[in-house]
PDB file of N, CA and C in Angstrom:
ATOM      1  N   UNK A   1       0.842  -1.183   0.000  1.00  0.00           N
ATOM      2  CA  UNK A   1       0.000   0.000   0.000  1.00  0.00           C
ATOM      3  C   UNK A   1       0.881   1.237   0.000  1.00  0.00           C
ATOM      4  N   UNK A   2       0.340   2.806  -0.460  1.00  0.00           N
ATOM      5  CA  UNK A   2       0.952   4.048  -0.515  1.00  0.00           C
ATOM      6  C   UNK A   2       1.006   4.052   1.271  1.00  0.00           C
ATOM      7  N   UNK A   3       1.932   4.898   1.633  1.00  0.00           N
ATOM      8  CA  UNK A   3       2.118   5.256   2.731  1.00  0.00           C
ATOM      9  C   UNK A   3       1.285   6.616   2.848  1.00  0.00           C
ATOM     10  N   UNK A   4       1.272   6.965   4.101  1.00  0.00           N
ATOM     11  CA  UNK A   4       0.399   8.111   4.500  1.00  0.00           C
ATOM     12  C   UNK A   4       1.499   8.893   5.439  1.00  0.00           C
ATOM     13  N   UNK A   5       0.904   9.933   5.801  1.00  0.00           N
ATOM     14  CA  UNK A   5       1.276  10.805   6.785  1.00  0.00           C
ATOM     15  C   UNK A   5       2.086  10.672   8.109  1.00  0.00           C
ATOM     16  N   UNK A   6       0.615   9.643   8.314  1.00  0.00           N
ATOM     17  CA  UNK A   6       0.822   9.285   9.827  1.00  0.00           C
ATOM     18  C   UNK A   6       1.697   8.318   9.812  1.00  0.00           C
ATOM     19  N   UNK A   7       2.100   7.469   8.418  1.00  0.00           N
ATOM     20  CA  UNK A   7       3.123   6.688   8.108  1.00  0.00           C
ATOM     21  C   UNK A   7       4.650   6.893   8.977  1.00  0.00           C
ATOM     22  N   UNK A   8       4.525   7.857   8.720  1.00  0.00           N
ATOM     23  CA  UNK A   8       5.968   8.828   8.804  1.00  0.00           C
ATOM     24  C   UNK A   8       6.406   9.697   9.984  1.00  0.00           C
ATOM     25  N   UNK A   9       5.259   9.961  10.789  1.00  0.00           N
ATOM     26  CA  UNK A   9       5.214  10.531  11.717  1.00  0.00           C
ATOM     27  C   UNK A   9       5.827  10.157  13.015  1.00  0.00           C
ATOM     28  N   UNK A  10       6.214   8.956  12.968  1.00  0.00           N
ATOM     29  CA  UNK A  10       7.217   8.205  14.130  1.00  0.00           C
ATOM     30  C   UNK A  10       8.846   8.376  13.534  1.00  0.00           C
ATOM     31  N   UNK A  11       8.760   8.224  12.643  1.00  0.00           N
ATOM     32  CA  UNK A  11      10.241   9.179  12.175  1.00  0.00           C
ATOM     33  C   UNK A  11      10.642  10.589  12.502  1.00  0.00           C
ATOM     34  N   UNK A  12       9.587  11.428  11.628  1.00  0.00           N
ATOM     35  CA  UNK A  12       9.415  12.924  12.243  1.00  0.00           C
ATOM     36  C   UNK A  12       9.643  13.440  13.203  1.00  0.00           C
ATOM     37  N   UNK A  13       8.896  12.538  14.007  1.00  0.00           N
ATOM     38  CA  UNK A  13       8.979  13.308  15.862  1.00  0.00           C
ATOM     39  C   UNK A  13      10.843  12.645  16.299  1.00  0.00           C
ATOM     40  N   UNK A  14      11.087  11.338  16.056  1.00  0.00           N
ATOM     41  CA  UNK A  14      12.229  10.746  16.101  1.00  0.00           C
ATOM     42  C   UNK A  14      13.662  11.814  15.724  1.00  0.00           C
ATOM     43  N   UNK A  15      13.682  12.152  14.597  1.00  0.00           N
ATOM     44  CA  UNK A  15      14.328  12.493  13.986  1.00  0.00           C
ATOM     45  C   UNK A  15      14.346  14.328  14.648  1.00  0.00           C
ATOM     46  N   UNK A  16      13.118  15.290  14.646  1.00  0.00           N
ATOM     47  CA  UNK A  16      13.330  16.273  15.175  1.00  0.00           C
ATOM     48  C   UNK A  16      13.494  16.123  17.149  1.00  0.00           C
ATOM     49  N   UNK A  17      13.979  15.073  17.835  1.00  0.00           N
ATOM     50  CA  UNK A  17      14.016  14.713  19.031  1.00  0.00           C
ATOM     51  C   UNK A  17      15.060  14.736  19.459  1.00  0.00           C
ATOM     52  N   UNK A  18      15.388  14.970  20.802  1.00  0.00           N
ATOM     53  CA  UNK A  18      16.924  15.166  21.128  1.00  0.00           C
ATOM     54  C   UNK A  18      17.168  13.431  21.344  1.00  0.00           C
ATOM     55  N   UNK A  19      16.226  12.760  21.623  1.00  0.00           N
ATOM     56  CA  UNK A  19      17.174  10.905  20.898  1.00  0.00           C
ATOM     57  C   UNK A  19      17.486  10.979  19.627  1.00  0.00           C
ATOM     58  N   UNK A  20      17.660  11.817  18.340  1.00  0.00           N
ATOM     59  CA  UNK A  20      18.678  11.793  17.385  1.00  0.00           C
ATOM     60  C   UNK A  20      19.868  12.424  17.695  1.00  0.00           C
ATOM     61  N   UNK A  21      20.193  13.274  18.405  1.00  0.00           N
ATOM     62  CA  UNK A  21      20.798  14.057  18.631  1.00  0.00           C
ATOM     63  C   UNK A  21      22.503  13.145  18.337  1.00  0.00           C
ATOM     64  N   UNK A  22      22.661  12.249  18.433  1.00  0.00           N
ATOM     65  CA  UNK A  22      23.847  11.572  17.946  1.00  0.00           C
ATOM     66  C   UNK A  22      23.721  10.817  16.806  1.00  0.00           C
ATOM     67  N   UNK A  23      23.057  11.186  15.674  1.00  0.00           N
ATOM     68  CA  UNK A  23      22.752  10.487  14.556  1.00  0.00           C
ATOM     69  C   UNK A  23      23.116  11.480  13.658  1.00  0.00           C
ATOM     70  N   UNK A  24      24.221  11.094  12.613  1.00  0.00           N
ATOM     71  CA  UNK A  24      24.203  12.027  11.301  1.00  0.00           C
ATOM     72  C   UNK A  24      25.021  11.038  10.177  1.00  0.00           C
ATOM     73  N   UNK A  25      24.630  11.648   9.194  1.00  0.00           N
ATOM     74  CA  UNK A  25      25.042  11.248   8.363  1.00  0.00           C
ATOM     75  C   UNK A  25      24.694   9.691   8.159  1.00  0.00           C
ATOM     76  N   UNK A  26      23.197   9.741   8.486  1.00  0.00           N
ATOM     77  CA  UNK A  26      22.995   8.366   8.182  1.00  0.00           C
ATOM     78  C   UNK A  26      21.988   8.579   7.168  1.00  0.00           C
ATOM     79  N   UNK A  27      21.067   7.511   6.335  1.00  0.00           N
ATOM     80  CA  UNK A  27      20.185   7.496   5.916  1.00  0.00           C
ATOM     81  C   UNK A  27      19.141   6.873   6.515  1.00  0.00           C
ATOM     82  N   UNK A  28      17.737   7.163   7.080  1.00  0.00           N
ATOM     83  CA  UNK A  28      16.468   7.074   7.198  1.00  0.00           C
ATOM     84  C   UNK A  28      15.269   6.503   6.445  1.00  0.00           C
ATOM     85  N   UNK A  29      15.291   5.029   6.105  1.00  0.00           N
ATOM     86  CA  UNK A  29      14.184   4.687   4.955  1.00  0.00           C
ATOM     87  C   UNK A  29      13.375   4.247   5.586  1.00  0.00           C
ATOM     88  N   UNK A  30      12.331   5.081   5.262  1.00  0.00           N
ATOM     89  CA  UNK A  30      10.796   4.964   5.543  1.00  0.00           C
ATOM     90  C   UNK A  30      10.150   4.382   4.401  1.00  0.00           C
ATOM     91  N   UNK A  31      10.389   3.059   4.527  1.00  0.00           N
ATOM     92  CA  UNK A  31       9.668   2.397   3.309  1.00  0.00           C
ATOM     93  C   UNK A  31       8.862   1.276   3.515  1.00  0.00           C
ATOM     94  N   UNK A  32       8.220   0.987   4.462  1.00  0.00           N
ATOM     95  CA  UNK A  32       7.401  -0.088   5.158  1.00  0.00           C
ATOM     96  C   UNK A  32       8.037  -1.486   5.038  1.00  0.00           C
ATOM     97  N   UNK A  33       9.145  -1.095   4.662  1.00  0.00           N
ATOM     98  CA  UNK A  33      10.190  -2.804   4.592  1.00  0.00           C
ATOM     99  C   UNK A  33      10.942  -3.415   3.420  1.00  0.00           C
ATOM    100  N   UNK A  34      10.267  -2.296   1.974  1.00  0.00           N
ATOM    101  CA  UNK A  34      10.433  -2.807   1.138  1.00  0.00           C
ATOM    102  C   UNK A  34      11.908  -2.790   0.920  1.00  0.00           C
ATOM    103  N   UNK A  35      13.064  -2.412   1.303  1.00  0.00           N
ATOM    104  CA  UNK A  35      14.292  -2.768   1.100  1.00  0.00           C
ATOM    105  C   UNK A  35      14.841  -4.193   1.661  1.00  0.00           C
ATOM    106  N   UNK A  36      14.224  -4.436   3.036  1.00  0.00           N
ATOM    107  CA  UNK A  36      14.264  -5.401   3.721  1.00  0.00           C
ATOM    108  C   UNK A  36      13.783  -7.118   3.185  1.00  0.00           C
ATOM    109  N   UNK A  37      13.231  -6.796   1.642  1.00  0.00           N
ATOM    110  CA  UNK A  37      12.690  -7.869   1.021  1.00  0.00           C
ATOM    111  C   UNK A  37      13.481  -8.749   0.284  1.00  0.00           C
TER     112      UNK A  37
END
């Protein structure tokens, strides 16, 4: 299925959160798994 909003929104808050705060230079795939296949 297309992803939605709310898809993404556990990243979002993640990512603008001081628990990223030691994360860079990584990449972030929000893809419901499909790399994982």
């Amino acid at each position: 299925r297309w992803g939605t909003p709310e898809d993404l929104m556990g990243t979002v808050v993640f990512l603008s959160s001081a628990a990223s705060d030691y994360l860079n230079g990584s990449v972030v795939l929000v893809d419901g798994g499909w790399m994982g296949r």
